[in-house]
N, C-alpha and C. Protein backbone atom coordinates (compact mmCIF):
# COMPACT_ATOMS: atom_id res chain seq x y z
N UNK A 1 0.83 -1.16 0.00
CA UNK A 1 0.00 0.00 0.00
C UNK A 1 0.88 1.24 0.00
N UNK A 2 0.44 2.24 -1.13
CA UNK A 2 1.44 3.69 -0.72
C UNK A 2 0.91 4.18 0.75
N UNK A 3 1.65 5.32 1.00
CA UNK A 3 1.70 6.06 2.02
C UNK A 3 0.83 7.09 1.35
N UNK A 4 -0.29 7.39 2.36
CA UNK A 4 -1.01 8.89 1.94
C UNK A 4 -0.33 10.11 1.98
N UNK A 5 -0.74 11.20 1.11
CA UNK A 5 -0.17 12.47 0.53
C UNK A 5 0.42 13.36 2.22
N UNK A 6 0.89 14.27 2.55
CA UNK A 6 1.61 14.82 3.72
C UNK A 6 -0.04 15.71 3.92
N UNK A 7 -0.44 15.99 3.07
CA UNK A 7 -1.54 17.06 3.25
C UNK A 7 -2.66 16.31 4.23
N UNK A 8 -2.96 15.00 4.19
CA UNK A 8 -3.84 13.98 4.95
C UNK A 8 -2.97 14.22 6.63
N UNK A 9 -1.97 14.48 6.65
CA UNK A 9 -1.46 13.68 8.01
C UNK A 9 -1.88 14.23 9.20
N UNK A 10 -2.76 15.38 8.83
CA UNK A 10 -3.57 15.87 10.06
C UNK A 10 -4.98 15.30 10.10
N UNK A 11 -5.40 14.84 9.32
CA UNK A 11 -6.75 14.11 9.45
C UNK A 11 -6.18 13.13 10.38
N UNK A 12 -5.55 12.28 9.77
CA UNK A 12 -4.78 11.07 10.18
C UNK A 12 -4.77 11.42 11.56
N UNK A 13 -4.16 12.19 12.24
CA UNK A 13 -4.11 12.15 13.46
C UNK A 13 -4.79 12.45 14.04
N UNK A 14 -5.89 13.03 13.99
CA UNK A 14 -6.76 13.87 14.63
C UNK A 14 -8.09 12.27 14.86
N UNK A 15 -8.42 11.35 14.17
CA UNK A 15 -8.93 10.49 14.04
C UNK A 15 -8.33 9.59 15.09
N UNK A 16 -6.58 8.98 14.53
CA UNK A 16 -6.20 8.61 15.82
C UNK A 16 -6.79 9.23 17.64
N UNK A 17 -6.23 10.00 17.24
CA UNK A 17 -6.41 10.76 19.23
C UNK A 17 -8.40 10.55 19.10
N UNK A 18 -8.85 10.91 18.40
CA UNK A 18 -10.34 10.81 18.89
C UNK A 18 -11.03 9.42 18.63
N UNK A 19 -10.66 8.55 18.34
CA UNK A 19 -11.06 6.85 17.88
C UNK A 19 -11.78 6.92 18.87
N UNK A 20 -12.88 5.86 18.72
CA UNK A 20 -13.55 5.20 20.10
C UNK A 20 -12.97 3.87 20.52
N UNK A 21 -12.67 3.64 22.15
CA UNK A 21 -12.08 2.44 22.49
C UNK A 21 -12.99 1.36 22.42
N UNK A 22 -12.14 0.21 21.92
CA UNK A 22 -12.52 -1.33 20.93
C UNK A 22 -13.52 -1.51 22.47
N UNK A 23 -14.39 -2.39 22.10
CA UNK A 23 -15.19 -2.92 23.10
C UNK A 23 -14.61 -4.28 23.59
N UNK A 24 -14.89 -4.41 24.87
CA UNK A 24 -13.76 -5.61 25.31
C UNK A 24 -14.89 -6.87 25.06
N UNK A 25 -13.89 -8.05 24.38
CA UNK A 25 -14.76 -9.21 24.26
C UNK A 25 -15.70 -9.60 25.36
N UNK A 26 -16.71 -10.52 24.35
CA UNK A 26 -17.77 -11.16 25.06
C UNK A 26 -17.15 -11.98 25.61
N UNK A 27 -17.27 -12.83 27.43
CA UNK A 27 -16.18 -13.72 27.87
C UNK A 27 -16.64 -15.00 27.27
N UNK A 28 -18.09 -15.24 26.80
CA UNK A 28 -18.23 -16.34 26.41
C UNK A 28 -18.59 -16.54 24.62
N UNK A 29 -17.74 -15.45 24.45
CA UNK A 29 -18.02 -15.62 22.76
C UNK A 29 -17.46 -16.56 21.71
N UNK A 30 -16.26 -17.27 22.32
CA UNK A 30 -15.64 -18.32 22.00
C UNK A 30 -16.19 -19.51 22.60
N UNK A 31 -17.08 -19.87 23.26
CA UNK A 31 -17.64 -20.84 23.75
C UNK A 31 -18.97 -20.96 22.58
N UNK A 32 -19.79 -19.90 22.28
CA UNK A 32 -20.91 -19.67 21.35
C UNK A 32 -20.70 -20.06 19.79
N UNK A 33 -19.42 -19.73 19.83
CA UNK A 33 -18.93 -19.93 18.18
C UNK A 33 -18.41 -21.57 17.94
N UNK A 34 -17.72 -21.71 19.10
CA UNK A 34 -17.17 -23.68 19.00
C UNK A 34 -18.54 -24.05 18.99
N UNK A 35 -20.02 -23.77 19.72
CA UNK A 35 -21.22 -24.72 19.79
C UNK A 35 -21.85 -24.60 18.44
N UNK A 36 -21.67 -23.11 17.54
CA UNK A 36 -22.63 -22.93 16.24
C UNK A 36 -21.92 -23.70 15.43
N UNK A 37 -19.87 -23.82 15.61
CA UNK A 37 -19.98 -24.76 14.74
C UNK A 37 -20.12 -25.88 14.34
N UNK A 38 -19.68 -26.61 15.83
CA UNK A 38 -20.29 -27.55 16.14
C UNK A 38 -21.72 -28.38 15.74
N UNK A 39 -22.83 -27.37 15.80
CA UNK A 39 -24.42 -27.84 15.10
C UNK A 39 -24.33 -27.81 13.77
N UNK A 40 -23.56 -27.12 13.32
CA UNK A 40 -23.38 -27.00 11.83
C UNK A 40 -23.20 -28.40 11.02
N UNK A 41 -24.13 -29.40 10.29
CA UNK A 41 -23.62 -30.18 10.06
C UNK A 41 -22.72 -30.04 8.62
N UNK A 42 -21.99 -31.47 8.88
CA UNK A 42 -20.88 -31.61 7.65
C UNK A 42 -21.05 -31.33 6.21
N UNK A 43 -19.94 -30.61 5.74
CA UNK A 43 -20.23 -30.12 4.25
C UNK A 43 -20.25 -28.77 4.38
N UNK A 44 -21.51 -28.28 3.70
CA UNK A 44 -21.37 -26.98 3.46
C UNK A 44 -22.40 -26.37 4.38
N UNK A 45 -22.35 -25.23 5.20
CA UNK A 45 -23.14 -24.85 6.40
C UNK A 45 -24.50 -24.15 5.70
N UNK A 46 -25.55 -24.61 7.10
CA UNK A 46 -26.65 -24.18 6.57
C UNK A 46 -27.04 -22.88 6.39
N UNK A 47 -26.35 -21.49 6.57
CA UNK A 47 -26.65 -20.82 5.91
C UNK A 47 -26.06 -20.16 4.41
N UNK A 48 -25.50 -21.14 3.77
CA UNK A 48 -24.82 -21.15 2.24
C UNK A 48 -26.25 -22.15 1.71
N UNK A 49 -26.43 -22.76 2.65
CA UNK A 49 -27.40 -24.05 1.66
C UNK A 49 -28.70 -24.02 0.97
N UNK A 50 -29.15 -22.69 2.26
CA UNK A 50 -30.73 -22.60 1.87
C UNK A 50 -30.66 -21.38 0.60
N UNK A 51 -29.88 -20.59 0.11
CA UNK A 51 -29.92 -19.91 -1.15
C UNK A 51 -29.90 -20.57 -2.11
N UNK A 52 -29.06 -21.78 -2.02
CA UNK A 52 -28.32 -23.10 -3.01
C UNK A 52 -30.27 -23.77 -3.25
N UNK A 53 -30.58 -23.94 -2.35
CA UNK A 53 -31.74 -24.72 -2.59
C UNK A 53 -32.84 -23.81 -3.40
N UNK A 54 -33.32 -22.61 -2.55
CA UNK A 54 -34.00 -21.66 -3.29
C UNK A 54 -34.02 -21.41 -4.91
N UNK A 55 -32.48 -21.27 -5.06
CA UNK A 55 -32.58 -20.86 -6.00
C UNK A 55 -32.66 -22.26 -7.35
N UNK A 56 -32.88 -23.08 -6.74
CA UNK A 56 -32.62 -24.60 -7.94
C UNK A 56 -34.20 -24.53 -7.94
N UNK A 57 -34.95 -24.34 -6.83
CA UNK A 57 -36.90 -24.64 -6.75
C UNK A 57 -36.49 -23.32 -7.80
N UNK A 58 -36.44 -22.07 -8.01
CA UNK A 58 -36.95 -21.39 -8.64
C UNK A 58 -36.62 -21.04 -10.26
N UNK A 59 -35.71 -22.30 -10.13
CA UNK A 59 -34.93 -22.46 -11.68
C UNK A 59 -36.13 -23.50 -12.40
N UNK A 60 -36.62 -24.35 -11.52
CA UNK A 60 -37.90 -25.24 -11.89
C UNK A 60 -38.71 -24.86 -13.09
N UNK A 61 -39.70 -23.84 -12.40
CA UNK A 61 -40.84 -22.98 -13.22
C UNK A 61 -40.04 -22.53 -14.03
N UNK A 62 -39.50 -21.61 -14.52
CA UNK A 62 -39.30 -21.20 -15.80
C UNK A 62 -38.67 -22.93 -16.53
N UNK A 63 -38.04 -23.65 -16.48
CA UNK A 63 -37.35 -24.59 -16.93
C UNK A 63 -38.75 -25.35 -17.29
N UNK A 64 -39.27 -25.25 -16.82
CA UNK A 64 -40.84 -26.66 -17.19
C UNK A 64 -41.56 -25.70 -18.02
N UNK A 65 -42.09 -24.43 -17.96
CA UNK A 65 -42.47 -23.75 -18.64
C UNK A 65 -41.74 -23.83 -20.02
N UNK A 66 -40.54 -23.40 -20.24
CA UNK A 66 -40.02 -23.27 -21.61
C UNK A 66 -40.21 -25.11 -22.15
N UNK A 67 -39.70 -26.09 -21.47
CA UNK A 67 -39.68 -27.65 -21.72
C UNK A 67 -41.32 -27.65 -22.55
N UNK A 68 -42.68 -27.07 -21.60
CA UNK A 68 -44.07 -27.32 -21.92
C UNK A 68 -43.93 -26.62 -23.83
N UNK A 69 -43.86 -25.53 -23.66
CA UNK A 69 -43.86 -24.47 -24.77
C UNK A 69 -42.72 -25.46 -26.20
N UNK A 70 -41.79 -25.84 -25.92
CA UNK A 70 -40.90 -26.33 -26.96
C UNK A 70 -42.29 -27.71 -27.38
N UNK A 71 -42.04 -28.45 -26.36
CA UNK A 71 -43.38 -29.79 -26.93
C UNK A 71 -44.31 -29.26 -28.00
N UNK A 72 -45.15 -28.01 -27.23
CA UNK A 72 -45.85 -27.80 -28.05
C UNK A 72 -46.01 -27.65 -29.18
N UNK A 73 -44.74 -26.78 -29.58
CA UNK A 73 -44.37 -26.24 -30.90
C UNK A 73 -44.10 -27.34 -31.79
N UNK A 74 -43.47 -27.60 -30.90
CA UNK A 74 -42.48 -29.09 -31.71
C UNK A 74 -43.79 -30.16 -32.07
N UNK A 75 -44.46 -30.28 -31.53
CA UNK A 75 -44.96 -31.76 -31.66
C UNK A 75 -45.98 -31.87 -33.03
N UNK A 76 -46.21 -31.25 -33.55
CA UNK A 76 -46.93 -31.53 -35.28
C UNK A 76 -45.78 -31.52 -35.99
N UNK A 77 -44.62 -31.06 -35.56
CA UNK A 77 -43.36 -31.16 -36.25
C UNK A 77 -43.31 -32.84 -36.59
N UNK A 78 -42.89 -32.95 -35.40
CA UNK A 78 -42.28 -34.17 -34.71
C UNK A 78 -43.36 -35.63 -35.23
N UNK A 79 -44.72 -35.42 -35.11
CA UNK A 79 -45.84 -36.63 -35.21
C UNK A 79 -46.79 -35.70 -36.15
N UNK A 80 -46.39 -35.95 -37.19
CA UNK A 80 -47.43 -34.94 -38.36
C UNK A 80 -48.56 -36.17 -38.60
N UNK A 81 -49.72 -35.47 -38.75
CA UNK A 81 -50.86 -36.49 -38.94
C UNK A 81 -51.07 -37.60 -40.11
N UNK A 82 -51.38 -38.35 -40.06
CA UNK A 82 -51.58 -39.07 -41.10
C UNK A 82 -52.23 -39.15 -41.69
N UNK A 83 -51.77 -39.30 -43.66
CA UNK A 83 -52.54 -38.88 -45.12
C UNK A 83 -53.89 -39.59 -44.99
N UNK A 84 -55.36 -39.46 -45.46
CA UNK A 84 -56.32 -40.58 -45.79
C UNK A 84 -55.71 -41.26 -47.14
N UNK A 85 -56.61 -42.49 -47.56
CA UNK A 85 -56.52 -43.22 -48.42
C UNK A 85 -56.20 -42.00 -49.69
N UNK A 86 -57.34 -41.11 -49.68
CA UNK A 86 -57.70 -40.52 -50.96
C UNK A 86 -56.77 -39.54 -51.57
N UNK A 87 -56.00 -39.24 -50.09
CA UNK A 87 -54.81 -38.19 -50.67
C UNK A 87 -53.79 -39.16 -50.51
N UNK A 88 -53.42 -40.61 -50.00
CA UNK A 88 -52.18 -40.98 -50.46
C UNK A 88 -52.73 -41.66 -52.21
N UNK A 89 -53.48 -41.85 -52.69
CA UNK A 89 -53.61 -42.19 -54.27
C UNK A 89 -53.50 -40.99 -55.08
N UNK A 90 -54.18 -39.84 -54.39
CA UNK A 90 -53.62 -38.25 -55.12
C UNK A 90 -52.28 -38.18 -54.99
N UNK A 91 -51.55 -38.74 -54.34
CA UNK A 91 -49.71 -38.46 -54.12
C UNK A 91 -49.34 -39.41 -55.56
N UNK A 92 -49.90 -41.08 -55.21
CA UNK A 92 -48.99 -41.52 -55.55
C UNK A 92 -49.43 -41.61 -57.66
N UNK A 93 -50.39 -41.17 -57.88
CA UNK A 93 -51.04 -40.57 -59.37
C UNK A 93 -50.19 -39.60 -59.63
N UNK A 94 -49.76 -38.49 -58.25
CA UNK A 94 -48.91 -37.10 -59.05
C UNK A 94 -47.47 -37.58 -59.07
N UNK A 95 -47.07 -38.91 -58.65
CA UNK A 95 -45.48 -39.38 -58.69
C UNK A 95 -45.48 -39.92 -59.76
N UNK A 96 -46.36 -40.58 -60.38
CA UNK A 96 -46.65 -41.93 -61.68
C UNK A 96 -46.25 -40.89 -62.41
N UNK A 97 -47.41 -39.60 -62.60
CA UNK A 97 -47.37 -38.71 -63.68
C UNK A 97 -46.39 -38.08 -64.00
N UNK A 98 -45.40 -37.43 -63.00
CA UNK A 98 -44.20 -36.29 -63.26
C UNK A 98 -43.12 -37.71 -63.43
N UNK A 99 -42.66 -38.67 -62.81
CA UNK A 99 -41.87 -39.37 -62.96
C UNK A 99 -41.59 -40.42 -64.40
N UNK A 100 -42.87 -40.14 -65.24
CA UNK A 100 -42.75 -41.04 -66.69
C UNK A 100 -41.47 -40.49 -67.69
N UNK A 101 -41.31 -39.15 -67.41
CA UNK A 101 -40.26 -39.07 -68.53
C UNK A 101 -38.95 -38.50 -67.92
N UNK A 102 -38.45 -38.75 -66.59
CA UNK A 102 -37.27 -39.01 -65.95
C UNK A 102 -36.68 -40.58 -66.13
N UNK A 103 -37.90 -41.31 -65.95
CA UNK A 103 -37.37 -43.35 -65.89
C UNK A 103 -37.56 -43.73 -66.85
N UNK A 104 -38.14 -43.33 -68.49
CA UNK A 104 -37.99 -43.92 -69.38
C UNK A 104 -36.73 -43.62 -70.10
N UNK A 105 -36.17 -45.04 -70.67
CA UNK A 105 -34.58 -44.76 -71.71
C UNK A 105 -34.54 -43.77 -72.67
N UNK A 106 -33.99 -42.68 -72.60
CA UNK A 106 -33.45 -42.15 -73.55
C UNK A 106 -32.55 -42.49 -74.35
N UNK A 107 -32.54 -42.20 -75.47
CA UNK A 107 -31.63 -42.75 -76.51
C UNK A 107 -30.59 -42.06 -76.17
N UNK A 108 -29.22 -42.87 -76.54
CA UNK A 108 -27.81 -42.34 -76.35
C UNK A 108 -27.60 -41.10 -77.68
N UNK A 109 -27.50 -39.89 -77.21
CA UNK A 109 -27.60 -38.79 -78.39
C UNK A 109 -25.79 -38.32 -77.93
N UNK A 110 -25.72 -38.28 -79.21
CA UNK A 110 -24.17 -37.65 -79.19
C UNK A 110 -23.82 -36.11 -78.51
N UNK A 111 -22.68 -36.10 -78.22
CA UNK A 111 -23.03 -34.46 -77.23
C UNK A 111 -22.56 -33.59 -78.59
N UNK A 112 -22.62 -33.35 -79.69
CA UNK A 112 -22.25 -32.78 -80.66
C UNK A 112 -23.44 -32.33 -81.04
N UNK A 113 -24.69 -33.07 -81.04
CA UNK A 113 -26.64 -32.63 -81.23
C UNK A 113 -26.50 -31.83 -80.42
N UNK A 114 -25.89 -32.65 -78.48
CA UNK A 114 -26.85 -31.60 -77.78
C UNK A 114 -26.05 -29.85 -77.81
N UNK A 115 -24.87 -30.15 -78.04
CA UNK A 115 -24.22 -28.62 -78.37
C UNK A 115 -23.74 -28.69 -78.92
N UNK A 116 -23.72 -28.32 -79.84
CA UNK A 116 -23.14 -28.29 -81.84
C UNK A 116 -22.80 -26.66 -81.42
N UNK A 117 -20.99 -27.31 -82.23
CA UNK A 117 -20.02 -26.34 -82.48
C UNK A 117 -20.07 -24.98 -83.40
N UNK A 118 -20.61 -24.15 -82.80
CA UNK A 118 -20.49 -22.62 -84.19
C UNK A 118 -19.33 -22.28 -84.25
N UNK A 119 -19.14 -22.15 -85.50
CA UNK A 119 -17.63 -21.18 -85.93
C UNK A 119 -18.02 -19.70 -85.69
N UNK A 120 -16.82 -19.16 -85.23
CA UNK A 120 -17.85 -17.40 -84.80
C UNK A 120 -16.77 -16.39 -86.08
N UNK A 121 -15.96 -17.77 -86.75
CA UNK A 121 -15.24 -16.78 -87.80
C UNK A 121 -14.04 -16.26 -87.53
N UNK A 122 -13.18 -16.49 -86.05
CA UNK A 122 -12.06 -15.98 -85.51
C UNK A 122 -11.43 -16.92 -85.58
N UNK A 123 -9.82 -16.14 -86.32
CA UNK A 123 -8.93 -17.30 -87.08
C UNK A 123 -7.98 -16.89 -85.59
């Protein structure tokens, strides 16, 4: 720690000489403190514990709240309902239809048809 500025050293003293004298111990205040710690059981003392606890009950509610709210959202995600007869034959009519001229053979066409060479005239 520095030393305070010379300009303080009359506060400084003036505080000294007027202090109030320390109060003389309790005779049995060391007897009170061996018994609290004594009751204190092992681990961590009970007044660290009950904030520790408080605050985990009150982490609960919001934590089940957001858990309820995600399900919700989530769950037509998650278990989407199932097609009737009439719209899985509307599916599988619009797969027959768009899929006929992807799976039938095309003839092997030379790549010279599909992009035929122009001369643009530059020697």
């Amino acid at each position: 720690m520095s030393r305070p500025p010379a300009d303080d050293r009359p506060l400084a003293d003036f505080l000294q000489q007027h202090r109030p004298p320390v109060p003389p111990a309790h005779p049995d205040l060391e007897d009170r403190l061996l018994a609290a710690v004594l009751d204190t059981p092992p681990g961590v003392p009970g007044s660290v514990r009950r904030p520790m606890v408080q605050r985990r009950v009150l982490w609960v509610f919001p934590a089940a709240i957001a858990a309820g709210l995600v399900a919700l959202v989530s769950y037509p995600t998650l278990f989407p309902p199932q097609p009737s007869e009439a719209q899985l034959a509307e599916l599988e009519t619009f797969i027959e239809s768009t899929w006929q001229g992807t799976v039938a053979e095309q003839p092997d066409t030379d790549m010279e048809e599909l992009y035929p060479l122009v001369e643009t005239g530059v020697n």
